[in-house]
C-alpha atoms as a PDB file:
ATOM      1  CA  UNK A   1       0.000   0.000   0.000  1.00  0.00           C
ATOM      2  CA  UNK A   2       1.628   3.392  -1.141  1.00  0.00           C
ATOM      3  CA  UNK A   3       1.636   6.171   1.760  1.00  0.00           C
ATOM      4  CA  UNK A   4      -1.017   8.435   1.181  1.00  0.00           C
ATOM      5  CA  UNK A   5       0.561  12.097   0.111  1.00  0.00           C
ATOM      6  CA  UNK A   6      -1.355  15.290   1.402  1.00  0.00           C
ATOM      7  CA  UNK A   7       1.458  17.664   0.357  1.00  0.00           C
ATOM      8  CA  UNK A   8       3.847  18.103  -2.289  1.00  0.00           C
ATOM      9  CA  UNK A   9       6.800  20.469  -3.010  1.00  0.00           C
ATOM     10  CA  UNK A  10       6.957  21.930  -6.903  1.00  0.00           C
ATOM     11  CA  UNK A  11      10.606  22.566  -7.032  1.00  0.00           C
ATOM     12  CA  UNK A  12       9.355  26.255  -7.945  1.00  0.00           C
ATOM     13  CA  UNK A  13       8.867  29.633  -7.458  1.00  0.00           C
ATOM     14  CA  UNK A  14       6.424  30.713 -10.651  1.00  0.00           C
ATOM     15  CA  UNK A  15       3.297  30.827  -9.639  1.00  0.00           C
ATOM     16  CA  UNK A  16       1.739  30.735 -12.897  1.00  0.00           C
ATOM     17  CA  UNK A  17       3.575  27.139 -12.875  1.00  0.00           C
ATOM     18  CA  UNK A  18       1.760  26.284  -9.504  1.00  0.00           C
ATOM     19  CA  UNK A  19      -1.612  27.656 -10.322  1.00  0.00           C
ATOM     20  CA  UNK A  20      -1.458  25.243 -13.302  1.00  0.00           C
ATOM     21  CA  UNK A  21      -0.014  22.592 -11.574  1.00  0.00           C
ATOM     22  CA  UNK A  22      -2.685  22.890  -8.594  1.00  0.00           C
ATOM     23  CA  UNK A  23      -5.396  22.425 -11.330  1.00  0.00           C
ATOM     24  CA  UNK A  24      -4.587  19.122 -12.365  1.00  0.00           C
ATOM     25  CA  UNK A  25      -3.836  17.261  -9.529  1.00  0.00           C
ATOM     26  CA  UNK A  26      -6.252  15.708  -6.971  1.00  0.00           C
ATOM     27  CA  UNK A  27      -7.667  18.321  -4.895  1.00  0.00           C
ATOM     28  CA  UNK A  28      -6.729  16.277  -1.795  1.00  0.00           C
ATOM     29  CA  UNK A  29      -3.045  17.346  -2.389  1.00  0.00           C
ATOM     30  CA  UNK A  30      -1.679  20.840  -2.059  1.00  0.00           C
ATOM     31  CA  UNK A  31       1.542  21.935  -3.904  1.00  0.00           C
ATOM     32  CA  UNK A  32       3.696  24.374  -2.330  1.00  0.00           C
ATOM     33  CA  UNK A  33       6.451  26.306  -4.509  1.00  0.00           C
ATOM     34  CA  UNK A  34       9.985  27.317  -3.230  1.00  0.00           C
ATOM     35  CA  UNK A  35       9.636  30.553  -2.119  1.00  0.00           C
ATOM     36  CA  UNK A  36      11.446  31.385   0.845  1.00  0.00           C
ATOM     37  CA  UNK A  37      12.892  28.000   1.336  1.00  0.00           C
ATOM     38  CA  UNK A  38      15.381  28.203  -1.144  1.00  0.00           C
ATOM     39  CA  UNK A  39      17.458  31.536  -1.925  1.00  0.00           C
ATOM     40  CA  UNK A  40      18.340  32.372  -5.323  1.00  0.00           C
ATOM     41  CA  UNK A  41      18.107  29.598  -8.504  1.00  0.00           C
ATOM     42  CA  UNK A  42      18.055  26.089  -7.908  1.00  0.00           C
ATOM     43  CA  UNK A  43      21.055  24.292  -9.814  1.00  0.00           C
ATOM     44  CA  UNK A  44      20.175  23.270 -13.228  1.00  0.00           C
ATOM     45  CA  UNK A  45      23.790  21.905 -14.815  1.00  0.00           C
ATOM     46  CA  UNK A  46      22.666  19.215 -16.573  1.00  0.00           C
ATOM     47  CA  UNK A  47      22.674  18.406 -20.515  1.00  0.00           C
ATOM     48  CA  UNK A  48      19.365  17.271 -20.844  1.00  0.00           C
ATOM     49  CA  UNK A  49      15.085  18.068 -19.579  1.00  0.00           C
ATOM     50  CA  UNK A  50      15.477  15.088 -17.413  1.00  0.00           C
ATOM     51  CA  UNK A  51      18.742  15.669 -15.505  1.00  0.00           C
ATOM     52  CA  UNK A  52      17.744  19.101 -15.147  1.00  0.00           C
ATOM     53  CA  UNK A  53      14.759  18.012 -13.621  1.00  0.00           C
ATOM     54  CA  UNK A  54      16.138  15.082 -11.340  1.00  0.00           C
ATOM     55  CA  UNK A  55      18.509  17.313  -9.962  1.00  0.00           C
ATOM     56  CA  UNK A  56      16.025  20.104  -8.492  1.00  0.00           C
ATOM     57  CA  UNK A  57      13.736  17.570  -7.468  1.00  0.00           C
ATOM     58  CA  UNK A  58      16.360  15.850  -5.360  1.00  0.00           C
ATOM     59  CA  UNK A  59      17.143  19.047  -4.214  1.00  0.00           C
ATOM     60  CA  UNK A  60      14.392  20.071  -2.608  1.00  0.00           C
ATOM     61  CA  UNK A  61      13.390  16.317  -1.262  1.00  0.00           C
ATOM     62  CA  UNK A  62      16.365  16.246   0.797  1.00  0.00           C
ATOM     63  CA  UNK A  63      16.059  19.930   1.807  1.00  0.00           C
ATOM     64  CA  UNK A  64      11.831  19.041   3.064  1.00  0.00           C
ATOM     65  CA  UNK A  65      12.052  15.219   3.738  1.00  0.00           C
ATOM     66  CA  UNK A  66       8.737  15.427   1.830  1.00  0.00           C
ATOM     67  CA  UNK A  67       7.758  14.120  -1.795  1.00  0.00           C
ATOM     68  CA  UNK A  68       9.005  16.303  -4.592  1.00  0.00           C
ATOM     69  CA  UNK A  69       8.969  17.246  -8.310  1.00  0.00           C
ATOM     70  CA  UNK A  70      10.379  19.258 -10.721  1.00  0.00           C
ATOM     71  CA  UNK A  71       9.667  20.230 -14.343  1.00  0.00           C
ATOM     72  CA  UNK A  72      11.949  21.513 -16.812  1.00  0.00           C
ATOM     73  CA  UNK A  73      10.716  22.288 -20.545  1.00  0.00           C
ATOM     74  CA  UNK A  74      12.753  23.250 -23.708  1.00  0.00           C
ATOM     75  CA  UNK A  75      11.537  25.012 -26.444  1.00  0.00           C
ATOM     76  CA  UNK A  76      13.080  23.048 -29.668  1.00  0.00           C
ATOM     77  CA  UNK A  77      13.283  24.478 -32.848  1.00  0.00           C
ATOM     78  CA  UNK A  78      13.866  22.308 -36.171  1.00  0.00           C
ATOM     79  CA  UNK A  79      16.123  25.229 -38.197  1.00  0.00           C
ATOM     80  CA  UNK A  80      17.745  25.811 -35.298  1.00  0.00           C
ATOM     81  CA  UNK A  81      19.286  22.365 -34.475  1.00  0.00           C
ATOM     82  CA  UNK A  82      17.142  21.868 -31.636  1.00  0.00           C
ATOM     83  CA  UNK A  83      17.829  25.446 -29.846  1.00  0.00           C
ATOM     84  CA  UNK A  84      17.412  26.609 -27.304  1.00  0.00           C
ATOM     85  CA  UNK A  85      16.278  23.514 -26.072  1.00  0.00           C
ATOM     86  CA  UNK A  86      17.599  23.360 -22.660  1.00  0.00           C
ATOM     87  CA  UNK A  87      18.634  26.549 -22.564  1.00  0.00           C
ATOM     88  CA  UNK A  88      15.509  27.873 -23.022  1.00  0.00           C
ATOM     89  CA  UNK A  89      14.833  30.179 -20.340  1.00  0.00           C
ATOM     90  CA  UNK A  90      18.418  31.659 -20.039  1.00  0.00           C
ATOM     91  CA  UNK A  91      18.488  31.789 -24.148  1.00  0.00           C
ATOM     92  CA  UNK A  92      19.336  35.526 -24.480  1.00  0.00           C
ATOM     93  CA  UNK A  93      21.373  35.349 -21.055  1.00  0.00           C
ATOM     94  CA  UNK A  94      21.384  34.685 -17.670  1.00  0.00           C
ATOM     95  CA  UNK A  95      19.008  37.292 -16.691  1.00  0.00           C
ATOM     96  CA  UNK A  96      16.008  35.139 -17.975  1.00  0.00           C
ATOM     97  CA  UNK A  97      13.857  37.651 -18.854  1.00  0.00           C
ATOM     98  CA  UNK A  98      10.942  36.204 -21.382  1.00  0.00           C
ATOM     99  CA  UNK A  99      10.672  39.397 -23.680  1.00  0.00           C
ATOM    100  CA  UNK A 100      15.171  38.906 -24.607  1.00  0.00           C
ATOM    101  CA  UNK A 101      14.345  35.188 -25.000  1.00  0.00           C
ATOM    102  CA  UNK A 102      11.484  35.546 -27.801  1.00  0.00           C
ATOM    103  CA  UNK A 103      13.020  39.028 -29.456  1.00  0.00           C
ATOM    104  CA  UNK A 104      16.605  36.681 -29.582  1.00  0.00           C
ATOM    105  CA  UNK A 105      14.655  33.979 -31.283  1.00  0.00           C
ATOM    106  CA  UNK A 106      12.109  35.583 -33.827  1.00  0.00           C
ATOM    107  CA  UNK A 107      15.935  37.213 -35.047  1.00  0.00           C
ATOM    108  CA  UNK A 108      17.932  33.722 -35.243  1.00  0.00           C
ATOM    109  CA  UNK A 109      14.472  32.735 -37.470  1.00  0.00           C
ATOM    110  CA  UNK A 110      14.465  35.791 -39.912  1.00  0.00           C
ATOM    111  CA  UNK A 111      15.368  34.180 -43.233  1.00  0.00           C
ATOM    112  CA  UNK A 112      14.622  30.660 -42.170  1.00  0.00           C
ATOM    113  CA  UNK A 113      12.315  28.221 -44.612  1.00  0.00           C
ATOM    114  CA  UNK A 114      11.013  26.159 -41.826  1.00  0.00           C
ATOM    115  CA  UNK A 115       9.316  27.803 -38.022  1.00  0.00           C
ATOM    116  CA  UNK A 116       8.644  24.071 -37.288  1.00  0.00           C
ATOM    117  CA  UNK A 117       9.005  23.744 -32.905  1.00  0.00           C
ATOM    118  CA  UNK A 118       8.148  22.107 -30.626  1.00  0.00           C
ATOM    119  CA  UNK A 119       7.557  22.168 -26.542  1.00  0.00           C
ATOM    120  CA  UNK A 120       8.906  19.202 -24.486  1.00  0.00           C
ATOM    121  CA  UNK A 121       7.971  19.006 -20.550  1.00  0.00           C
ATOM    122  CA  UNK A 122      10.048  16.361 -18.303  1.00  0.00           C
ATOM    123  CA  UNK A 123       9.110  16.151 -14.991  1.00  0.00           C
ATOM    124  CA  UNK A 124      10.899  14.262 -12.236  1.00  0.00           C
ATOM    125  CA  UNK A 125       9.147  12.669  -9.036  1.00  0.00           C
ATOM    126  CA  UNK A 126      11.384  12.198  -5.823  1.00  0.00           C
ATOM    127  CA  UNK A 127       9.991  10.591  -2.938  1.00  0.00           C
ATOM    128  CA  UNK A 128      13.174   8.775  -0.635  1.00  0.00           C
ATOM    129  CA  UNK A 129      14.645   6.263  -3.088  1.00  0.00           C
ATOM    130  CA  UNK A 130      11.694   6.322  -5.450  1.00  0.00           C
ATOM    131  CA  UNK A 131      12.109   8.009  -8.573  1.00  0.00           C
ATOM    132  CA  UNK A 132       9.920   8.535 -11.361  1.00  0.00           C
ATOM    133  CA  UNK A 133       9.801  10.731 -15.185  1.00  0.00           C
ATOM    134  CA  UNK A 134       6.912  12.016 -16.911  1.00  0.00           C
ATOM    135  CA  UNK A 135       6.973  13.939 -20.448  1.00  0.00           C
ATOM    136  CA  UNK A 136       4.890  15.864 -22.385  1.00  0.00           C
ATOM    137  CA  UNK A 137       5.351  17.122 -26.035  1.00  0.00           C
ATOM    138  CA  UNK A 138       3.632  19.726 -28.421  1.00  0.00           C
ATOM    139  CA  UNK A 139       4.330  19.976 -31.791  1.00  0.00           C
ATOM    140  CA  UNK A 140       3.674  23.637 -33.715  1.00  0.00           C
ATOM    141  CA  UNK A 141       5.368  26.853 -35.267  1.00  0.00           C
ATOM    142  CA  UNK A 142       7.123  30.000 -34.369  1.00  0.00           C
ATOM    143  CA  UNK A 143       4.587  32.283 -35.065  1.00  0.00           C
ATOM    144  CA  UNK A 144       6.136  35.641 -37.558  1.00  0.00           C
ATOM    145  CA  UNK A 145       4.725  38.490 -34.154  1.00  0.00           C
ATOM    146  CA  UNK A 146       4.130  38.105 -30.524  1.00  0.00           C
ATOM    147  CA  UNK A 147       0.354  37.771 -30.358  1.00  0.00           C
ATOM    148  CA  UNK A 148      -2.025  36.880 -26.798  1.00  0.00           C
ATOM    149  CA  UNK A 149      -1.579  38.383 -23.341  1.00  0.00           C
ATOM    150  CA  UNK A 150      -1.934  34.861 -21.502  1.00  0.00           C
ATOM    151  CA  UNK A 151       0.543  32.766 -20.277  1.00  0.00           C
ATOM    152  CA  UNK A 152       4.479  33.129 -19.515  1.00  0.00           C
ATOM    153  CA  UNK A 153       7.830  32.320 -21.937  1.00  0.00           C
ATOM    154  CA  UNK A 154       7.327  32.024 -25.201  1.00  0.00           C
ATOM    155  CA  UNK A 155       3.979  31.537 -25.527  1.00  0.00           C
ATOM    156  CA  UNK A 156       3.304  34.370 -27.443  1.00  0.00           C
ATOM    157  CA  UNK A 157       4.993  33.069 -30.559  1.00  0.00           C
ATOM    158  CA  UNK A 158       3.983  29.159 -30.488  1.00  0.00           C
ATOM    159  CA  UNK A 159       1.571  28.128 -32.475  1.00  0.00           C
ATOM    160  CA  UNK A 160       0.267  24.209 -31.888  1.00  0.00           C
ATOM    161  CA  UNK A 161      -0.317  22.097 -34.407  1.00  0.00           C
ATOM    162  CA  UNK A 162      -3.796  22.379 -36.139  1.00  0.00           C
ATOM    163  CA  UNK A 163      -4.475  26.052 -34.409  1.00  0.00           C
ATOM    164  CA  UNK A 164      -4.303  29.674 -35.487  1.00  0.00           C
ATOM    165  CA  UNK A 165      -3.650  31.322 -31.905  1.00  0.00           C
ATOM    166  CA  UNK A 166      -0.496  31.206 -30.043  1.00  0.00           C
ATOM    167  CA  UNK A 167      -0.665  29.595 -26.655  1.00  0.00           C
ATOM    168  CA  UNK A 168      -0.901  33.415 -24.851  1.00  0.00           C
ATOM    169  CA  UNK A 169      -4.193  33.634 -26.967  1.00  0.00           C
ATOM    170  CA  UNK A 170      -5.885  31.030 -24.761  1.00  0.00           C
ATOM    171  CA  UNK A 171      -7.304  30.300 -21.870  1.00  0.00           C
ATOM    172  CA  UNK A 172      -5.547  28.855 -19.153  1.00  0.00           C
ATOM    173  CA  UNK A 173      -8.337  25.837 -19.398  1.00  0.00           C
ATOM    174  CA  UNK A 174      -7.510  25.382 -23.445  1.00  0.00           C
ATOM    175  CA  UNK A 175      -4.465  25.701 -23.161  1.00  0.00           C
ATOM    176  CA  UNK A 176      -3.708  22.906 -20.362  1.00  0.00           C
ATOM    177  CA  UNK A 177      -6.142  20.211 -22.715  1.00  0.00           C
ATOM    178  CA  UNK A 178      -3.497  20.629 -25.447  1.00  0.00           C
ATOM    179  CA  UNK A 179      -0.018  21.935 -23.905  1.00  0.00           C
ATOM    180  CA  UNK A 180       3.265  20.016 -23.218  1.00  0.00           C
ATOM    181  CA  UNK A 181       2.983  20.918 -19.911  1.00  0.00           C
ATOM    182  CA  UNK A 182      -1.018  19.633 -19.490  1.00  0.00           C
ATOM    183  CA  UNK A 183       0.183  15.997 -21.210  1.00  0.00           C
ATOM    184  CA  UNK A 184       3.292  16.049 -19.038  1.00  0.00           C
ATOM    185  CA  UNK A 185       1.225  16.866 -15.731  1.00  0.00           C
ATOM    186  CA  UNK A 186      -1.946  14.808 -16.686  1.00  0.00           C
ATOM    187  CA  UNK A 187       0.501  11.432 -16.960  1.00  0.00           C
ATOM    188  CA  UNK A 188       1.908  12.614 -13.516  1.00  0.00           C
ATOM    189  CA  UNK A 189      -1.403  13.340 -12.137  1.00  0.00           C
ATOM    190  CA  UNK A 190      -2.719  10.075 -12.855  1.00  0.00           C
ATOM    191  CA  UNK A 191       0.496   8.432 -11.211  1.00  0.00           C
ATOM    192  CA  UNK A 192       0.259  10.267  -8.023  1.00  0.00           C
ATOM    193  CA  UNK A 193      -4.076   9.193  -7.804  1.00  0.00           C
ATOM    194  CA  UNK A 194      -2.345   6.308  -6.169  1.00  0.00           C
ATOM    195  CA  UNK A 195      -0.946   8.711  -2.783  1.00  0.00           C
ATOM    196  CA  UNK A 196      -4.342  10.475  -2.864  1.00  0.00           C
END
């Protein structure tokens, strides 16, 4: 019998990311976010989504001695080999501010045949010894213009697959039924039903 799990630490201090996150998993559980535990960035050194991800959930587990996850997502871009990929939030620089990231990649685009992207969400579970991954992944386009007011990162430019409005066009709702985040966190939330 798996111990039951009334609270869970998000390995984060966005609370657009928790609001989300709170949506989709039982209501029986409450997600806190970093704030004030942890000063400054949590350490995010590896080469790939998922060691990223491991690494600040472990984190934080052995900080709280209570069950913990972490996400990390990478905006990849066909023309562009993949970028920025895991670099995705700290793409125009270590000061990860959203509006550098997007004006840095609508310029490495200009001239390119092919806006082809995609989003890719890895989250990591840590509870003790007990590990587990998740992933979620949306294909779509750069879009040419920042267009929507919703959202965070670059959803103003991405376009998903078989839509006309950028993910900062919809709702938060519409958004989670399609997103890479949604599909990542849906598979997770359906794992952790078994702590509820």
């Amino acid at each position: 019998m798996n111990q039951v799990v009334t609270e869970l630490y998000f390995a984060s201090a966005n609370q657009n990311k928790i609001k989300e996150v709170n949506a989709l998993l039982p209501p029986s559980m409450v997600v806190r976010g970093i704030q004030g535990l942890v000063n400054g960035d949590l350490e995010e050194t590896g080469e790939t989504l998922q060691e990223n991800a491991l690494m600040k959930a472990r984190a934080i587990y052995n900080l709280t001695g209570v069950p913990s996850f972490a996400d990390d997502t990478g905006l990849e871009v066909d023309s562009l080999n993949g970028e920025p990929g895991v670099f995705s939030a700290r793409y125009a620089g270590p000061q990860r501010n959203d509006a550098d990231n997007i004006n840095k990649l609508l310029s490495e685009l200009k001239g390119k045949p092919s806006r082809k992207a995609r989003f890719r969400t890895v989250i990591a579970f840590v509870n003790g010894d007990e590990q587990q991954l998740f992933e979620g992944i949306v294909n779509g386009r750069i879009s040419e213009q920042l267009k929507g007011e919703n959202g965070f990162g670059y959803d103003p430019v991405f376009v998903p697959d078989g839509g006309e409005q950028t993910f900062a066009e919809m709702s938060l709702t519409d958004k989670n039924a399609i997103s890479h985040r949604g599909r990542a966190f849906r598979a997770f939330a359906a794992f952790m039903a078994q702590y509820a």
